[in-house]
Protein backbone atom coordinates (compact mmCIF):
# COMPACT_ATOMS: atom_id res chain seq x y z
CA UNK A 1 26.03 -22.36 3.71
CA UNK A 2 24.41 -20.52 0.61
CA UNK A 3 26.03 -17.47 -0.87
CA UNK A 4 22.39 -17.02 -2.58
CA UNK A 5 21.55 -16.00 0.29
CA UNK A 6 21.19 -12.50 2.27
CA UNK A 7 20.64 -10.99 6.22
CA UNK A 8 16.58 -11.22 4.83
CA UNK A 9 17.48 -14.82 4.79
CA UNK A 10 19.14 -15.22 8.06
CA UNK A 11 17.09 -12.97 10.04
CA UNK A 12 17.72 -9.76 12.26
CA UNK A 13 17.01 -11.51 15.46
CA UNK A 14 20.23 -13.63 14.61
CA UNK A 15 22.33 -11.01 14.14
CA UNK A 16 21.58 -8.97 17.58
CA UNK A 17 23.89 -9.47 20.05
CA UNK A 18 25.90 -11.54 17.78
CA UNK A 19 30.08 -10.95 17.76
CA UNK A 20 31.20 -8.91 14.83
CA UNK A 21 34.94 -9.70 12.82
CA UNK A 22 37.90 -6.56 12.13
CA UNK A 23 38.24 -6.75 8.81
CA UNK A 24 41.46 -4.22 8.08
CA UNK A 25 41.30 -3.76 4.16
CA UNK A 26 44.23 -2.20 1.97
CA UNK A 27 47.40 -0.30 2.76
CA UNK A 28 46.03 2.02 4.95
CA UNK A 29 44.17 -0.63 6.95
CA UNK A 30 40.80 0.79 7.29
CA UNK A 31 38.80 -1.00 9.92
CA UNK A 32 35.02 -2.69 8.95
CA UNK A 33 33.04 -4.67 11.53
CA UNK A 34 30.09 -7.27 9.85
CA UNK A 35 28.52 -9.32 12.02
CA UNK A 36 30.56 -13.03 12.03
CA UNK A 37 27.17 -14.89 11.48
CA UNK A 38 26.08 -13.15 8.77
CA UNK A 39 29.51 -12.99 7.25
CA UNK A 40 30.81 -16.89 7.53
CA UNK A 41 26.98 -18.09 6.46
CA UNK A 42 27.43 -16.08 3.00
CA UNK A 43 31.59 -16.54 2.37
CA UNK A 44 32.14 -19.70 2.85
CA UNK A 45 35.74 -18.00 2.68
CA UNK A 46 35.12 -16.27 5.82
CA UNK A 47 33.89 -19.29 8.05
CA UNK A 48 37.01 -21.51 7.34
CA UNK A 49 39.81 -18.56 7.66
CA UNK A 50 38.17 -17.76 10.77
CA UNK A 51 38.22 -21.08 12.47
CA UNK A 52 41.93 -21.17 11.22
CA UNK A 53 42.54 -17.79 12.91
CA UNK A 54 41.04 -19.15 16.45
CA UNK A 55 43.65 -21.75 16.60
CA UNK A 56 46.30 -18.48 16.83
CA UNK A 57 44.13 -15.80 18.37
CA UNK A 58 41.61 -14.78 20.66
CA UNK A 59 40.32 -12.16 18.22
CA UNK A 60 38.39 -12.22 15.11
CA UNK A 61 40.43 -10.10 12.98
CA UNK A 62 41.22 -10.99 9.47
CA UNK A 63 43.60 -8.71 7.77
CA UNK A 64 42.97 -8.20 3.93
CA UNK A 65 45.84 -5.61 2.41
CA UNK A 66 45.29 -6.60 -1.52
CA UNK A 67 41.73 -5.81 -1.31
CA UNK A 68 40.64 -2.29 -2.27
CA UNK A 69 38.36 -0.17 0.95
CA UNK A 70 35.75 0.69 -2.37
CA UNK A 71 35.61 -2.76 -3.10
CA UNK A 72 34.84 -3.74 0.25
CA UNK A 73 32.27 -0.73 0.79
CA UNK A 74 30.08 -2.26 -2.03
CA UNK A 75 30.62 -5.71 -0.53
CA UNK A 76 29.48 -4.58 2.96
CA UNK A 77 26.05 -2.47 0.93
CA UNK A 78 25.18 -5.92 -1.23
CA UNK A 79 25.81 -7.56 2.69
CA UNK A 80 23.22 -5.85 4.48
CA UNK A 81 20.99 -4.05 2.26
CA UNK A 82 20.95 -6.63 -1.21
CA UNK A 83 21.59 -5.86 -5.08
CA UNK A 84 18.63 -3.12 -4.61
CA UNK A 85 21.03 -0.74 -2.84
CA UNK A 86 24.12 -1.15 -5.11
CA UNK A 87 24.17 2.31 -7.28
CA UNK A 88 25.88 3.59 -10.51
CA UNK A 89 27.95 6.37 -8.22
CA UNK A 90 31.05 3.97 -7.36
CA UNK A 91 33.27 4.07 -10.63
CA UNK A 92 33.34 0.95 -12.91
CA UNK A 93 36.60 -0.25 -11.94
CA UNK A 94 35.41 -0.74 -8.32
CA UNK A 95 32.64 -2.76 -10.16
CA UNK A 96 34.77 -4.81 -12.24
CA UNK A 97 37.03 -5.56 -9.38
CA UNK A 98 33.25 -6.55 -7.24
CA UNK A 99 32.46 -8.65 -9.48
CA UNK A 100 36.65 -10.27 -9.53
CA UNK A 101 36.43 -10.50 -5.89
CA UNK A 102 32.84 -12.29 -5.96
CA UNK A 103 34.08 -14.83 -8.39
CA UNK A 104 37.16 -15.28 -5.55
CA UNK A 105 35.11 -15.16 -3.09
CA UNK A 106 32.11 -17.66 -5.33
CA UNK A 107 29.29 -15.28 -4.46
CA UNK A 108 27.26 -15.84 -8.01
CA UNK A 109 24.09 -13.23 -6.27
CA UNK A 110 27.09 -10.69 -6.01
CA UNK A 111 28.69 -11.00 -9.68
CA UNK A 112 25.57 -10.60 -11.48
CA UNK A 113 24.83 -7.54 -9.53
CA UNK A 114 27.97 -6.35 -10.44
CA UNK A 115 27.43 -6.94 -14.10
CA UNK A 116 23.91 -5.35 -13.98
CA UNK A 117 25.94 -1.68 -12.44
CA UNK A 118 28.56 -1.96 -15.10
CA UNK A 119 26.29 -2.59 -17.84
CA UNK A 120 24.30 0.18 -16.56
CA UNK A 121 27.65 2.51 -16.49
CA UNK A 122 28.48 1.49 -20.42
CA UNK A 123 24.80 2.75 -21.46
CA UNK A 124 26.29 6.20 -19.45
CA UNK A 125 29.51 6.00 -21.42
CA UNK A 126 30.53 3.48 -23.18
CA UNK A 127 33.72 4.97 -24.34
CA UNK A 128 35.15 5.58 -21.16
CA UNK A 129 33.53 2.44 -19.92
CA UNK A 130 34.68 -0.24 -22.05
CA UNK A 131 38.27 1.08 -21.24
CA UNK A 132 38.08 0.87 -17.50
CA UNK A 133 36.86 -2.50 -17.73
CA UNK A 134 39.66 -3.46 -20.65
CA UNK A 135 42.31 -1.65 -17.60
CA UNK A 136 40.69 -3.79 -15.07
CA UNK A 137 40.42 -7.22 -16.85
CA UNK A 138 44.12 -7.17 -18.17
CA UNK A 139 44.57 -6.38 -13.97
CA UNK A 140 42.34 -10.06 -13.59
CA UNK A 141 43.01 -12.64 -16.21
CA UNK A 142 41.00 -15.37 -14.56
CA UNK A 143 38.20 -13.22 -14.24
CA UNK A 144 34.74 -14.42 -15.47
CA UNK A 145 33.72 -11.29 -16.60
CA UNK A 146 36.04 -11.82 -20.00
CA UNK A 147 33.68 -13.64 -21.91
CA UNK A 148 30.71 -11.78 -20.23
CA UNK A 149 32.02 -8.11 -21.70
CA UNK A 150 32.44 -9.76 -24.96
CA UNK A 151 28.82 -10.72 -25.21
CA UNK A 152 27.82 -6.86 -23.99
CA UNK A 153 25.83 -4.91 -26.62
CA UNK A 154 28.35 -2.31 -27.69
CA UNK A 155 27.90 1.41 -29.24
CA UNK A 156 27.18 0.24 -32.70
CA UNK A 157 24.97 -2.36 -31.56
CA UNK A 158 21.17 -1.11 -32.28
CA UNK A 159 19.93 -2.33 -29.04
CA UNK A 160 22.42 -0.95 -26.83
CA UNK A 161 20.80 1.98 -24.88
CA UNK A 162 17.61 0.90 -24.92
């Protein structure tokens, strides 16, 4: 298993008529169905809780209540469709926890496309920016992102902007 790699990778043909996991994501439980191959062959993550959940159950359901639906929405985009697809019209705290959840998750295709949309959000606004990330990181200690943010051109910075 990669996680460099994407559905292009696997292939379409390996995906039809394949069995799809219930993921049920925050509070309110909202219900997304990927495709098991495609999910277990990029999260690592996915393929071992899975085989632990068919010891118990006859379903593939994996419950996930800390994770955020936005979060997971991005996730599922970067999933099927690659970094291409990703936009600047989430907010940059769902990107800052994308990029938290990739390092979790050790998805190093997914982090760096999540630095590339908040970078692009701090060119937008860097005021507001640079304190949704600051919010988010104090949320994440163990986050990589720390020591990325730090080396981020900032407002004062001639080459930031450009």
């Amino acid at each position: 298993m990669d996680a460099n790699l994407s559905v292009d990778d696997i292939g379409a043909s390996q995906l039809t008529g394949s069995k799809q996991v219930i993921l049920y994501v925050g509070p309110k439980r909202k219900k997304y169905t990927p495709h098991k191959a495609l999910l277990c062959h990029i999260v690592p993550f996915f393929n071992k809780l899975l085989e632990e959940n068919a010891k118990t159950s006859a379903t593939s359901e994996v419950y996930l209540p800390e994770l955020d639906s936005a979060v997971i929405e991005l996730f599922t985009v970067w999933l099927y469709r690659g970094a291409d697809c990703l936009s600047s019209l989430n907010s940059l705290t769902d990107y800052v926890s994308l990029h938290a959840l990739a390092g979790k998750w050790r998805l190093p295709k997914l982090q760096n496309s999540a630095i590339d949309q908040i970078y692009y959000g701090l060119e937008g606004n860097p005021t507001q920016g640079m304190g949704a990330i600051s919010d988010i990181l104090k949320a994440h200690p163990s986050s990589t992102l720390h020591g990325k943010v730090e080396r981020l051109p900032g407002p004062s910075d001639p080459s930031f902007g450009h």
